[in-house]
C-alpha atoms as a PDB file:
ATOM      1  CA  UNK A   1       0.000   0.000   0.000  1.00  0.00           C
ATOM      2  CA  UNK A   2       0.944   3.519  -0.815  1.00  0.00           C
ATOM      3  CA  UNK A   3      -0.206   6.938  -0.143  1.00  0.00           C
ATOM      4  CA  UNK A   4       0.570  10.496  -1.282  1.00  0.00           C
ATOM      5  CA  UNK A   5      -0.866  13.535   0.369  1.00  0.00           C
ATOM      6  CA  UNK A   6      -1.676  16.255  -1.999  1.00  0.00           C
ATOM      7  CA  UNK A   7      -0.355  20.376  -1.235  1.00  0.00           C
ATOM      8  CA  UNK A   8      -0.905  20.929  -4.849  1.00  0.00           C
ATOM      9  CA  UNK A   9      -1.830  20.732  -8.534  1.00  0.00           C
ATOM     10  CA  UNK A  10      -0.935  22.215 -12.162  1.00  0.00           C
ATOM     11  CA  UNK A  11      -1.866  21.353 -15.447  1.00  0.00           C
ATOM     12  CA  UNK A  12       0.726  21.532 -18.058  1.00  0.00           C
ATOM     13  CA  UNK A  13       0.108  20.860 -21.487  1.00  0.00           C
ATOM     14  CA  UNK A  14      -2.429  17.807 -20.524  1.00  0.00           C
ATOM     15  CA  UNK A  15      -0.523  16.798 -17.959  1.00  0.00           C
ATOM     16  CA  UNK A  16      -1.430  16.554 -14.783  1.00  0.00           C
ATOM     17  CA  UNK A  17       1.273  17.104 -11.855  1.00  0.00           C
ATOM     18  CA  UNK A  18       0.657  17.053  -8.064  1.00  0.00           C
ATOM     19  CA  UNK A  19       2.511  18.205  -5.340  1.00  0.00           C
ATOM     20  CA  UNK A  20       2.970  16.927  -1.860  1.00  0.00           C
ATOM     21  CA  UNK A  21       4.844  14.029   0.399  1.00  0.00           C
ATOM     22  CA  UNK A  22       4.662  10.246   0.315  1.00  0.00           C
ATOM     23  CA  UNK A  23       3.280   9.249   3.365  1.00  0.00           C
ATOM     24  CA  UNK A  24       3.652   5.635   2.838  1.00  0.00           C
ATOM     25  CA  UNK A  25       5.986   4.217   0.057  1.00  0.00           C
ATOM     26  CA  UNK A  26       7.525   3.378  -1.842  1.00  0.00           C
ATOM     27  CA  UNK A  27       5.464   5.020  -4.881  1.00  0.00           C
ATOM     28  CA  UNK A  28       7.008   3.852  -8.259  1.00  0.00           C
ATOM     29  CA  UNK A  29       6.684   5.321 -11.704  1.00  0.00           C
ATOM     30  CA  UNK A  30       3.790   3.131 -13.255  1.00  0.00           C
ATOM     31  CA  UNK A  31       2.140   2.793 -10.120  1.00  0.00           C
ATOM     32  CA  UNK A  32      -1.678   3.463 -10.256  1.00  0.00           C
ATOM     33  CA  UNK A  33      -3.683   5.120  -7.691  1.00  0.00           C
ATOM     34  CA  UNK A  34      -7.418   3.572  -7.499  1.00  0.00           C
ATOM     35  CA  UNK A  35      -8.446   5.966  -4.826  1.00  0.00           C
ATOM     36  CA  UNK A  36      -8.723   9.259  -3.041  1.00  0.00           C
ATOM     37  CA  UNK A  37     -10.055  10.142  -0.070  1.00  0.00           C
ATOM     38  CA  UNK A  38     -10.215  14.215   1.806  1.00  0.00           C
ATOM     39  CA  UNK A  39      -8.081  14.280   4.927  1.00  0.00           C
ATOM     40  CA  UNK A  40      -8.353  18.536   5.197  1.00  0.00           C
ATOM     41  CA  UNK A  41     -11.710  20.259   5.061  1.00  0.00           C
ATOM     42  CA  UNK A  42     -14.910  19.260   4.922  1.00  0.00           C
ATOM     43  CA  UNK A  43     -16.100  18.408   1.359  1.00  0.00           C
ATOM     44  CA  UNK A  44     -19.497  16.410   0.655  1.00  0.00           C
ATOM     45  CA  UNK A  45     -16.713  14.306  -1.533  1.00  0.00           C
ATOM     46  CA  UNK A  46     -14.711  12.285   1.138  1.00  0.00           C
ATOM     47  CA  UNK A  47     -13.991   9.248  -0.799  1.00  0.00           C
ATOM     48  CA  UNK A  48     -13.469   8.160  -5.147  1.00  0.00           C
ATOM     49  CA  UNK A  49     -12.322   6.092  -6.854  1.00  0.00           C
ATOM     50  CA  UNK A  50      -9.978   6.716  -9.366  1.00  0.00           C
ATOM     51  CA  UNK A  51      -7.089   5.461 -11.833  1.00  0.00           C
ATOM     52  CA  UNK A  52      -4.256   7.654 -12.166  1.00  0.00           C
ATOM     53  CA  UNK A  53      -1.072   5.968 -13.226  1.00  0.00           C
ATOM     54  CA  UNK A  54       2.345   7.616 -11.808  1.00  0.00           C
ATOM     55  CA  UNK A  55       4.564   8.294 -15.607  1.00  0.00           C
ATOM     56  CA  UNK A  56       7.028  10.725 -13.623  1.00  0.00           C
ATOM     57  CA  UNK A  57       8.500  11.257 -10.202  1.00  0.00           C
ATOM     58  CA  UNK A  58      10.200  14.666  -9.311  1.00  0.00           C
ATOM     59  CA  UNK A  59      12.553  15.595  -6.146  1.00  0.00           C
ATOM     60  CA  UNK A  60      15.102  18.107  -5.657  1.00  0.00           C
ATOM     61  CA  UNK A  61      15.200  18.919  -9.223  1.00  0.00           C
ATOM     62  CA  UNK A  62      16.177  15.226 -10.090  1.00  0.00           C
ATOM     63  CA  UNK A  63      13.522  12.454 -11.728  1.00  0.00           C
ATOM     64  CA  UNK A  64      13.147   9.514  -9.420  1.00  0.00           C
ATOM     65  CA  UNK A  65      12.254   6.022 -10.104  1.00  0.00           C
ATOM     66  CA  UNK A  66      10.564   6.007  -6.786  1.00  0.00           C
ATOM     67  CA  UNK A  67       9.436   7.689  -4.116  1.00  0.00           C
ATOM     68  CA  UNK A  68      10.059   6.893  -0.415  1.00  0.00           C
ATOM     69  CA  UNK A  69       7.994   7.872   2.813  1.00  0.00           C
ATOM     70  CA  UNK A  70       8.428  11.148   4.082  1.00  0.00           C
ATOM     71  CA  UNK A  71       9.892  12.277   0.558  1.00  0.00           C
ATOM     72  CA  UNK A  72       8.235  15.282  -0.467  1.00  0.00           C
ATOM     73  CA  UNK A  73       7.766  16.368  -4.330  1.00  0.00           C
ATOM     74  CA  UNK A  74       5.686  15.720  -7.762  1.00  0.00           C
ATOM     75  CA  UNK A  75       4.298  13.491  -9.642  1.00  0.00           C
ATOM     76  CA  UNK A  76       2.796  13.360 -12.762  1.00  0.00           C
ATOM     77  CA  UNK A  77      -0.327  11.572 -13.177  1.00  0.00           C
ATOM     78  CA  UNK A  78      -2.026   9.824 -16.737  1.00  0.00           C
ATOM     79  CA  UNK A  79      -6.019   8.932 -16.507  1.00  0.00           C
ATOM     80  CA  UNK A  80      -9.311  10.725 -15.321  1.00  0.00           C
ATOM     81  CA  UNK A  81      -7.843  13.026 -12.761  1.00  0.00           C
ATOM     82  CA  UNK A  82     -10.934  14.569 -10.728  1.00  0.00           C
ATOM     83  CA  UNK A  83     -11.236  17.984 -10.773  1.00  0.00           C
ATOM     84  CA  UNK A  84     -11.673  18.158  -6.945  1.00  0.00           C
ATOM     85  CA  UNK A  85      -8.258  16.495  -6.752  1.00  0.00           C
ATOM     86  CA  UNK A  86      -5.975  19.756  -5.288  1.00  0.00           C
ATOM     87  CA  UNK A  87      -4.939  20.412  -1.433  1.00  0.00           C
ATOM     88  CA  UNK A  88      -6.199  18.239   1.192  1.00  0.00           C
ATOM     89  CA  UNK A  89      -6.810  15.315  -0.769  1.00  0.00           C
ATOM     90  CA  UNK A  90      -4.655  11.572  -0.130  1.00  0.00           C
ATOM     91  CA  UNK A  91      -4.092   9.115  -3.119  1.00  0.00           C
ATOM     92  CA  UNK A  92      -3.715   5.514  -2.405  1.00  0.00           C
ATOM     93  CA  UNK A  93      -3.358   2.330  -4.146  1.00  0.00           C
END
């Protein structure tokens, strides 16, 4: 299991990148998310499913192959990325 809390979000030329930290690891490039759930706030939304494959890991300026816990930094997602995906919001698979 793996989850990544989201500070974050930009969209770049169709692509999708979130920011935040790992909190449990390690996340890999090609793994897929299949949900997200609202840990901040208080949205009517507190739990979707989704599939968001990981096709690029960022820290420190340098392109990861993975991600460990506690690691803070971006990924860029491919699939149906909800729009109420942004700060506040945990991905897990």
């Amino acid at each position: 299991m793996f989850e990544f809390g989201v500070h974050g979000r930009s969209d770049d030329s169709g692509r999708i990148r979130v920011i935040g930290r790992c909190f449990s690891g390690p996340i890999l490039v090609g793994s897929v998310f299949s949900r997200m759930r609202r840990y901040l706030g208080d949205e009517p939304l507190s739990e979707a499913h989704v599939k968001l494959e990981v096709v690029e890991i960022e820290a420190y300026r340098r392109r990861l192959d993975a991600m460990d816990s506690g690691l803070t930094g971006a990924l860029v997602l491919k699939g149906q990325v909800p729009d109420a995906l942004d700060d506040g919001w945990v991905l897990g698979g």
